[in-house]
C-alpha atoms as a PDB file:
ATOM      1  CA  UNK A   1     154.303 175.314 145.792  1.00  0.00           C
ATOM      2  CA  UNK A   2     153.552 173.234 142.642  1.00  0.00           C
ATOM      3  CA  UNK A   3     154.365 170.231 144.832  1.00  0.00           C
ATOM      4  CA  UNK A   4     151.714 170.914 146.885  1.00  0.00           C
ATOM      5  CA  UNK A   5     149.263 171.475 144.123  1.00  0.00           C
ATOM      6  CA  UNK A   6     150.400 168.294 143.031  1.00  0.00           C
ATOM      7  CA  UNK A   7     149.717 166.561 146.285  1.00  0.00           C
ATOM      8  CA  UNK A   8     146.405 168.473 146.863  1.00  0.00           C
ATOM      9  CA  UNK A   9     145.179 167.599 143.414  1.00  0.00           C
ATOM     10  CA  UNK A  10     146.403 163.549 143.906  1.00  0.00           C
ATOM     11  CA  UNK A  11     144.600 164.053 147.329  1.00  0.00           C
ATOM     12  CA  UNK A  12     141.258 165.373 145.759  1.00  0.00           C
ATOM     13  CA  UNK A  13     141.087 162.542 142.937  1.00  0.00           C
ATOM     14  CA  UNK A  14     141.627 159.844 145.664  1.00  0.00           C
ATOM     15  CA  UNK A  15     139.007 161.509 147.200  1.00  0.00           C
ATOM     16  CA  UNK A  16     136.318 161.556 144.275  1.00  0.00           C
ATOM     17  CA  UNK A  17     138.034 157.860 143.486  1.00  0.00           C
ATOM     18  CA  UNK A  18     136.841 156.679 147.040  1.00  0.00           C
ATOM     19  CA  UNK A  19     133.999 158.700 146.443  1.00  0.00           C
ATOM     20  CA  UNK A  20     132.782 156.698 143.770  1.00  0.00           C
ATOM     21  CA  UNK A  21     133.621 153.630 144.608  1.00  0.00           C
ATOM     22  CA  UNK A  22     131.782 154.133 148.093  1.00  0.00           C
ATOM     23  CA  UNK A  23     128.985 154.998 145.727  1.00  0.00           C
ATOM     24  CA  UNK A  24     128.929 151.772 144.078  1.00  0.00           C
ATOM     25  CA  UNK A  25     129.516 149.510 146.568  1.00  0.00           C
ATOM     26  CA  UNK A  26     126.545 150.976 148.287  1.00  0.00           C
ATOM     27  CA  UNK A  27     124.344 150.274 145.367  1.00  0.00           C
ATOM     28  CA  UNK A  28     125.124 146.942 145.648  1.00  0.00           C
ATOM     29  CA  UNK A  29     124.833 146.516 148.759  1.00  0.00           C
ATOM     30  CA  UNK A  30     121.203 147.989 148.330  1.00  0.00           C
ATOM     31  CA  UNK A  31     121.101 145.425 145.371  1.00  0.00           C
ATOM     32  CA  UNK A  32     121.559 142.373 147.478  1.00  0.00           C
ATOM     33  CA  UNK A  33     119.040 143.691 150.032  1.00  0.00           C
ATOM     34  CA  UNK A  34     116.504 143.688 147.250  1.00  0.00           C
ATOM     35  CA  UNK A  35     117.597 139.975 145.604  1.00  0.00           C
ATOM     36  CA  UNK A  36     117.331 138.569 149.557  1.00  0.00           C
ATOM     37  CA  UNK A  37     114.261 139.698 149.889  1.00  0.00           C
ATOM     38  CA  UNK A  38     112.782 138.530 146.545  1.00  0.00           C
ATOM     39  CA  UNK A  39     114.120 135.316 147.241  1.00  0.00           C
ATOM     40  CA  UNK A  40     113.132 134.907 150.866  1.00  0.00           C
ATOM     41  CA  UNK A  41     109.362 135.504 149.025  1.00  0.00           C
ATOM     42  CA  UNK A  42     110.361 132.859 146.278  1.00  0.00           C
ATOM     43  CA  UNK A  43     111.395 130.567 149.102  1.00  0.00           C
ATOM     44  CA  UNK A  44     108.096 131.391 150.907  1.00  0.00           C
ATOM     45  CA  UNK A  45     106.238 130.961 147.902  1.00  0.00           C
ATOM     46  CA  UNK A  46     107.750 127.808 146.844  1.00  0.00           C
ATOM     47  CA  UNK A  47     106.840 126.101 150.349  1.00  0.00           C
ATOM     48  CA  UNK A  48     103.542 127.163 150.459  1.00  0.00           C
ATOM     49  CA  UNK A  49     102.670 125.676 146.681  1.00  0.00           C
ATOM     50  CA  UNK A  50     104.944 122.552 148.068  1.00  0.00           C
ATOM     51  CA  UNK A  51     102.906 122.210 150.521  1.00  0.00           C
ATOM     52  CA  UNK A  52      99.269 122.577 148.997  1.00  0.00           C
ATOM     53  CA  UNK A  53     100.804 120.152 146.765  1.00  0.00           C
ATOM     54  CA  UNK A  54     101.903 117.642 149.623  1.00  0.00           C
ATOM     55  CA  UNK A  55      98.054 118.290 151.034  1.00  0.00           C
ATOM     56  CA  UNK A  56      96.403 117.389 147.872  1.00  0.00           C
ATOM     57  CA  UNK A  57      98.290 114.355 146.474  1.00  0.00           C
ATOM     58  CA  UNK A  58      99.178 113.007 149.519  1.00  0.00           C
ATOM     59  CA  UNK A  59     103.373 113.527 149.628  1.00  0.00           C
ATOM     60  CA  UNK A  60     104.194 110.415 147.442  1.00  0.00           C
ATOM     61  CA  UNK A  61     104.439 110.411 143.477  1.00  0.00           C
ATOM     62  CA  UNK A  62     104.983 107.079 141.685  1.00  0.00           C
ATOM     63  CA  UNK A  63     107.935 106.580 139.441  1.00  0.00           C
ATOM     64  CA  UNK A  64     105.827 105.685 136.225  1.00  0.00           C
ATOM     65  CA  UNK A  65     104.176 109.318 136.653  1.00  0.00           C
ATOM     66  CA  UNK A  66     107.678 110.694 136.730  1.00  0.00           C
ATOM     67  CA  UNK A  67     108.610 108.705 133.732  1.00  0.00           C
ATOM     68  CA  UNK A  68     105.528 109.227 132.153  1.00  0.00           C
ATOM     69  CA  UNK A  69     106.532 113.486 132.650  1.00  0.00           C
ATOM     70  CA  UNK A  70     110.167 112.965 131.505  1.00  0.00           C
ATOM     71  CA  UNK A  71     108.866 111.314 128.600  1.00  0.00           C
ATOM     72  CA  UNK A  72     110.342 108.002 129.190  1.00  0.00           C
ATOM     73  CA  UNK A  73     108.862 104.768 127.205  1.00  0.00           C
ATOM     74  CA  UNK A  74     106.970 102.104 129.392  1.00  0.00           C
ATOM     75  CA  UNK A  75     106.536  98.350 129.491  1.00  0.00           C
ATOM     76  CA  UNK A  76     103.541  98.686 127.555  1.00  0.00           C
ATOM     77  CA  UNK A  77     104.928 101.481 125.332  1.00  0.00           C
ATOM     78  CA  UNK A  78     107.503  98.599 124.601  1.00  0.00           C
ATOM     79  CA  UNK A  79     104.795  95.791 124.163  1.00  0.00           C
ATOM     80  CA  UNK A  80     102.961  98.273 121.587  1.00  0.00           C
ATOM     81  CA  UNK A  81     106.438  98.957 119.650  1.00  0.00           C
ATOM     82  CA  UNK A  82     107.331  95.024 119.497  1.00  0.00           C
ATOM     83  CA  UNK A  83     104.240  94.134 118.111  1.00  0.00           C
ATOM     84  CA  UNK A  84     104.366  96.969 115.179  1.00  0.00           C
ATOM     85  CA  UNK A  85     107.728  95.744 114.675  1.00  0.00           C
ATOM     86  CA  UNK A  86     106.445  92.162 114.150  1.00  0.00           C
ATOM     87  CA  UNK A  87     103.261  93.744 112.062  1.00  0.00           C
ATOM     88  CA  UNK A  88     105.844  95.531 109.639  1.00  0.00           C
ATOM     89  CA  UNK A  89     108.143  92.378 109.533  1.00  0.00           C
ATOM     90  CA  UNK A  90     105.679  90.382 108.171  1.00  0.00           C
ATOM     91  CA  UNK A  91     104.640  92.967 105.571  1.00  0.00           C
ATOM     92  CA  UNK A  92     108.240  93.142 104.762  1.00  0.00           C
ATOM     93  CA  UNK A  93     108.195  89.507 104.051  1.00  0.00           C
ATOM     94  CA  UNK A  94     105.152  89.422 102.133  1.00  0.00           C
ATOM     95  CA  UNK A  95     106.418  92.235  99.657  1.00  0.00           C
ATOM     96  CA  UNK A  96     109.282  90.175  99.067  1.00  0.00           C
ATOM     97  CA  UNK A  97     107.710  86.967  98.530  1.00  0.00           C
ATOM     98  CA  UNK A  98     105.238  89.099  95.777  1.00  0.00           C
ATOM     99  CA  UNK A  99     108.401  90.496  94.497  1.00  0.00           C
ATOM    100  CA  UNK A 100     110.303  86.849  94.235  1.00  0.00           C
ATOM    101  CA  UNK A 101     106.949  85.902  92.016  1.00  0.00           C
ATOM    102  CA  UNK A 102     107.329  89.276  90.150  1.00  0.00           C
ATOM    103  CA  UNK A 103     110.783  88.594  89.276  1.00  0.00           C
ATOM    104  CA  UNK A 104     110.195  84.870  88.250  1.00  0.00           C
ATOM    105  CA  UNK A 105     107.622  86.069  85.876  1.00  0.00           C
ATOM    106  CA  UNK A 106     109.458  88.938  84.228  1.00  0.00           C
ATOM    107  CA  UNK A 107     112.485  86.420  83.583  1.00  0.00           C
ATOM    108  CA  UNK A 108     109.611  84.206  81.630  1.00  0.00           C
ATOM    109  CA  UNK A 109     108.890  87.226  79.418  1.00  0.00           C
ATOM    110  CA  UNK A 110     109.973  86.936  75.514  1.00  0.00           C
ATOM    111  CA  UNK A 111     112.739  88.927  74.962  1.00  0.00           C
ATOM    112  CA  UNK A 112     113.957  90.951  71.949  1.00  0.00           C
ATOM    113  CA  UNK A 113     115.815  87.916  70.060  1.00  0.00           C
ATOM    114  CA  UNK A 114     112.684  86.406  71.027  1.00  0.00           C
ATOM    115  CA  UNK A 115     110.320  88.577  68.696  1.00  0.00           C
ATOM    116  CA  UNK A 116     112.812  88.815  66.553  1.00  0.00           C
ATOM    117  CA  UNK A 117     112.361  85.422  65.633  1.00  0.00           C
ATOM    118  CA  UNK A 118     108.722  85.509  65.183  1.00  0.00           C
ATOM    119  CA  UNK A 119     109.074  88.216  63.086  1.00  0.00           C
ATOM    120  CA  UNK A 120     111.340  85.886  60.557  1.00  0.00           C
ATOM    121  CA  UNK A 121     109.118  83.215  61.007  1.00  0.00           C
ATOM    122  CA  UNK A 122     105.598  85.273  60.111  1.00  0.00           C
ATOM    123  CA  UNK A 123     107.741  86.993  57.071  1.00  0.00           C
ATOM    124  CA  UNK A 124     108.611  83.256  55.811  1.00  0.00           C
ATOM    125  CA  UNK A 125     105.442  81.856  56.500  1.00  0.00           C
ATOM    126  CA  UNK A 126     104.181  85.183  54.395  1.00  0.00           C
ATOM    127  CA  UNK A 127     106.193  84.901  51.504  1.00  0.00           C
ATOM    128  CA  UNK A 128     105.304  81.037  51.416  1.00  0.00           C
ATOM    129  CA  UNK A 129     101.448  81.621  51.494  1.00  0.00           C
ATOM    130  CA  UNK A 130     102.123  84.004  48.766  1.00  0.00           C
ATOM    131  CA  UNK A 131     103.834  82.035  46.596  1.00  0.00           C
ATOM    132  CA  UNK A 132     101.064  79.142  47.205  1.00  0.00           C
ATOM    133  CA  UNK A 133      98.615  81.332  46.314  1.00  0.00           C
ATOM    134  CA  UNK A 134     100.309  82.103  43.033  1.00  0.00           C
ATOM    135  CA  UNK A 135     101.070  78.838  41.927  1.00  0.00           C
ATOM    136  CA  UNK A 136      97.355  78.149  42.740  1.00  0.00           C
ATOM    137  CA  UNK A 137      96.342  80.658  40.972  1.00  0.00           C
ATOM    138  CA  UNK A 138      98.640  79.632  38.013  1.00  0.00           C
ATOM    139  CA  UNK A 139      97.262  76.091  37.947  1.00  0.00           C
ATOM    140  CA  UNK A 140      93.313  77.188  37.722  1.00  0.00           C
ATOM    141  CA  UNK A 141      92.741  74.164  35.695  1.00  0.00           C
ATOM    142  CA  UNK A 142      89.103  73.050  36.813  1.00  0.00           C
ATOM    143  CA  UNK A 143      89.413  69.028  37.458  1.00  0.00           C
ATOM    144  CA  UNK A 144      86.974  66.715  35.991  1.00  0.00           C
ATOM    145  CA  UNK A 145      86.068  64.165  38.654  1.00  0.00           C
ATOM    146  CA  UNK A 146      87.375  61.091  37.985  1.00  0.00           C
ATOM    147  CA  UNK A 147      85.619  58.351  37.730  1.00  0.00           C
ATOM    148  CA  UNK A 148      85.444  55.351  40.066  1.00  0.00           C
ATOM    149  CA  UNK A 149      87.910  52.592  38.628  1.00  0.00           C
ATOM    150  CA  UNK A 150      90.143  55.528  37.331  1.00  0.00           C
ATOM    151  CA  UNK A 151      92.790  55.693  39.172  1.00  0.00           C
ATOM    152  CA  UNK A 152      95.559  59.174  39.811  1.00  0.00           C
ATOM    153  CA  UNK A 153      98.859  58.463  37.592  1.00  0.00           C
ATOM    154  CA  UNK A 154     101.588  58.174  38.756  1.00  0.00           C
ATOM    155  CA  UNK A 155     102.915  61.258  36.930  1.00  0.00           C
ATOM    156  CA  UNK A 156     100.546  63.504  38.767  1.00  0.00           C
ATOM    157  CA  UNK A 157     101.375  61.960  42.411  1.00  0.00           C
ATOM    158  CA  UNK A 158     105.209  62.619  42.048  1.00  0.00           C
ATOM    159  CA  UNK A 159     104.362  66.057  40.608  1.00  0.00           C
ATOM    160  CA  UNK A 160     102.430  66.602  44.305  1.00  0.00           C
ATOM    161  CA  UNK A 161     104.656  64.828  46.371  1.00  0.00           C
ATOM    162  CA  UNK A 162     107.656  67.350  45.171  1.00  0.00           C
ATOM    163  CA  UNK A 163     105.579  70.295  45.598  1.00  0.00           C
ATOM    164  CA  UNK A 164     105.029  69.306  49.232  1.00  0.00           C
ATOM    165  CA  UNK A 165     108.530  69.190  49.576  1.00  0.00           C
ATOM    166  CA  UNK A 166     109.489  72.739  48.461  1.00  0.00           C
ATOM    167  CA  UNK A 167     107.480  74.276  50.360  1.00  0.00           C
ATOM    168  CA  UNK A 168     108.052  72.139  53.415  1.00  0.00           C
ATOM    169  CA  UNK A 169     111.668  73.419  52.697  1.00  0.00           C
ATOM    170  CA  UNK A 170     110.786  77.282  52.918  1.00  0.00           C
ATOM    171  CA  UNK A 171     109.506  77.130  56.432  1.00  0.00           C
ATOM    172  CA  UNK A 172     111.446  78.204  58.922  1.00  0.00           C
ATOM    173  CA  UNK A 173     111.203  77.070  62.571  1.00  0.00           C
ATOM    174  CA  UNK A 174     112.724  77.991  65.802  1.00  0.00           C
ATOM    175  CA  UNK A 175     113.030  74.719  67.548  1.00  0.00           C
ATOM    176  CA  UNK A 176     116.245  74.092  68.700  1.00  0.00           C
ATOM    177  CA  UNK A 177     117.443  70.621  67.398  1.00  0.00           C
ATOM    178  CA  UNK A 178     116.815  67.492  69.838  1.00  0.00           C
ATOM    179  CA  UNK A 179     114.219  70.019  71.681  1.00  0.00           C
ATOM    180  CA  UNK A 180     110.818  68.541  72.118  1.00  0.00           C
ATOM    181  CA  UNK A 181     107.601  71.213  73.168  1.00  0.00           C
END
């Protein structure tokens, strides 16, 4: 008896199985109906606004208007690009010309060693004018004019000449030696 409660019960979910199953495969079925029919009124759709478009531009489209609606670069897009190209090029050039003359000039610039220099020179030349001025200053002896068949002595000439000299001595210059400026 249990075996047939077994059997009946096996029998009875096969049945609800098949049941369900039938179920779905009906609703599918009823799903593809509806997709057909939405696509046969796509299709219809698609031929009618095909043809209205066959009626109004005449059936044939150029390739440039396809390219042109892909997006796709023409001769004259080309043309355009080239001569940008060519405008930028020579800009480039340009720039680097002004930067070749930039470059020349900055090398021409003084440098550091360069001021440093000066700055030795304008001390010296400082300290020399100083010491002029004191020895001038020293020497404040008011000159009588001499008169026309007197002449300087000889004493007084040498006594010039050597000053000269000194202070000749003090300068300093930056000329290289053998350069000529």
């Amino acid at each position: 008896m249990a075996d047939e409660e077994n059997i009946t019960d096996a029998k009875a979910n096969k049945d609800a199985e098949m049941d369900e199953h039938a179920l779905k495969l009906q609703k599918l079925t009823e799903a593809k109906h509806q997709l057909d029919a939405k696509s046969e009124a796509f299709d219809t759709s698609a031929k009618k606004l095909s043809e209205a478009g066959n009626d109004i531009l005449g059936g044939d489209v150029s390739a440039a208007t396809i390219g042109r609606m892909l997006g796709l670069l023409t001769r004259g897009d080309f043309k355009v690009f080239e001569g940008k190209i060519d405008l930028i090029q020579t800009k480039v050039n340009s720039f680097t010309t002004k930067l070749d003359f930039i470059q020349e000039a900055v090398l021409r610039l003084p440098t550091g060693n360069d001021f440093e220099r000066l700055e030795a020179q304008i001390a010296s030349l400082r300290s020399t004018i100083s010491e002029v001025s004191k020895k001038v200053s020293q020497m404040t002896v008011i000159a009588e004019p001499a008169e026309e068949g007197e002449a300087e002595s000889d004493e007084e000439a040498a006594l010039d000449a050597e000053k000269s000299k000194k202070i000749r001595e003090n300068i300093v210059t930056n000329k290289p030696a053998g350069a000529r400026y």
